[in-house]
Protein backbone atom coordinates (compact mmCIF):
# COMPACT_ATOMS: atom_id res chain seq x y z
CA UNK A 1 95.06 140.04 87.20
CA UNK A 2 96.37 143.43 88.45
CA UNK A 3 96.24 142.64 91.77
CA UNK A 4 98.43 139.50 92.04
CA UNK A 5 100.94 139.49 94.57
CA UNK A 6 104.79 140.13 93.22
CA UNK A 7 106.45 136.93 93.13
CA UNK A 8 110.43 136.88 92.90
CA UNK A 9 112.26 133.98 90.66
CA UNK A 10 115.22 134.26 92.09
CA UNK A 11 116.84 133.04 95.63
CA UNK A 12 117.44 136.02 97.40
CA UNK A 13 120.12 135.34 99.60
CA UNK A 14 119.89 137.46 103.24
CA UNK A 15 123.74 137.82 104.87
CA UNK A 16 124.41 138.28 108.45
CA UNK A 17 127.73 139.74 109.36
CA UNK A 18 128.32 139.46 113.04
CA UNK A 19 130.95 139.88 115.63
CA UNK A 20 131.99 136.78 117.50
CA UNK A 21 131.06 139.14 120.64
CA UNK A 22 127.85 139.04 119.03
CA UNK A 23 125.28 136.79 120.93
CA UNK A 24 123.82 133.78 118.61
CA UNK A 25 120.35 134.66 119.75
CA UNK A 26 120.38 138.28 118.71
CA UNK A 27 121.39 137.16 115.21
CA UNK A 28 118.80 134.60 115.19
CA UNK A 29 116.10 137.55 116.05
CA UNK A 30 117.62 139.19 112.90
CA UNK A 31 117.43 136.69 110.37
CA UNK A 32 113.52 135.50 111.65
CA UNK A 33 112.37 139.62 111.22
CA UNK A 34 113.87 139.35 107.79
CA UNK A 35 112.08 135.86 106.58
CA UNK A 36 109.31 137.14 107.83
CA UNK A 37 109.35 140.14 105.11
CA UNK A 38 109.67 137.40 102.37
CA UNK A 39 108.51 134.06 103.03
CA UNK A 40 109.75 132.24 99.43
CA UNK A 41 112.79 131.24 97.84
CA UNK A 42 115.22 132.98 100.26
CA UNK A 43 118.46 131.56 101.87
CA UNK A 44 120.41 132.79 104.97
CA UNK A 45 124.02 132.89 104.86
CA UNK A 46 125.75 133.96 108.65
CA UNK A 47 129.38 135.24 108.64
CA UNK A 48 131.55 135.35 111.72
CA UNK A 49 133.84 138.52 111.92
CA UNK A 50 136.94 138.10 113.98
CA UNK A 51 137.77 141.67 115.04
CA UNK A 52 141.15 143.55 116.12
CA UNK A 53 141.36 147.08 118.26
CA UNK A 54 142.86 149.23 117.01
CA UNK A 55 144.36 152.10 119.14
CA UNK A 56 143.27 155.66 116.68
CA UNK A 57 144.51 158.16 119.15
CA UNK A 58 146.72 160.60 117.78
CA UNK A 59 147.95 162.10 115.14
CA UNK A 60 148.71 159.63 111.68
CA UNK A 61 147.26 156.80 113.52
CA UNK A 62 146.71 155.49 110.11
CA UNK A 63 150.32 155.55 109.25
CA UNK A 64 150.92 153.67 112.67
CA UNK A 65 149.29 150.41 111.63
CA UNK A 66 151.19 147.72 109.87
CA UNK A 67 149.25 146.65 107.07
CA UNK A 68 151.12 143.96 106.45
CA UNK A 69 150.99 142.61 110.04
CA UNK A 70 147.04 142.80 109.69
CA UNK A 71 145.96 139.00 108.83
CA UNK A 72 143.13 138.88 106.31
């Protein structure tokens, strides 16, 4: 009985986070490496980032950046 394999009861969820510069294909190759660690009761959820440069250079580069102007 010791040696029964560890079963989970709960979904585990697995989230992607990706760039839209990211290609579809890479993120696929992520998410089948990670089913492969866990085979059961799992569900993939993929999120699309949509990302903004920013320019850091210089001094209070921080203080530079309108928060308010940055869309959530």
């Amino acid at each position: 009985m010791r040696n029964l394999p560890f079963k989970v009861d709960r979904k585990i969820i697995f989230r992607i986070f990706g760039d839209k510069a990211l290609d579809l294909g890479y993120i696929s190759d992520v998410n089948s490496e990670m089913r492969k660690a866990i085979r059961e009761n799992i569900k993939t959820e993929r999120y699309l980032l949509e990302t903004k440069k920013l320019n850091i250079d210089g001094q209070n580069w921080f203080q530079k950046i309108d928060l308010k102007a940055l869309q959530q």
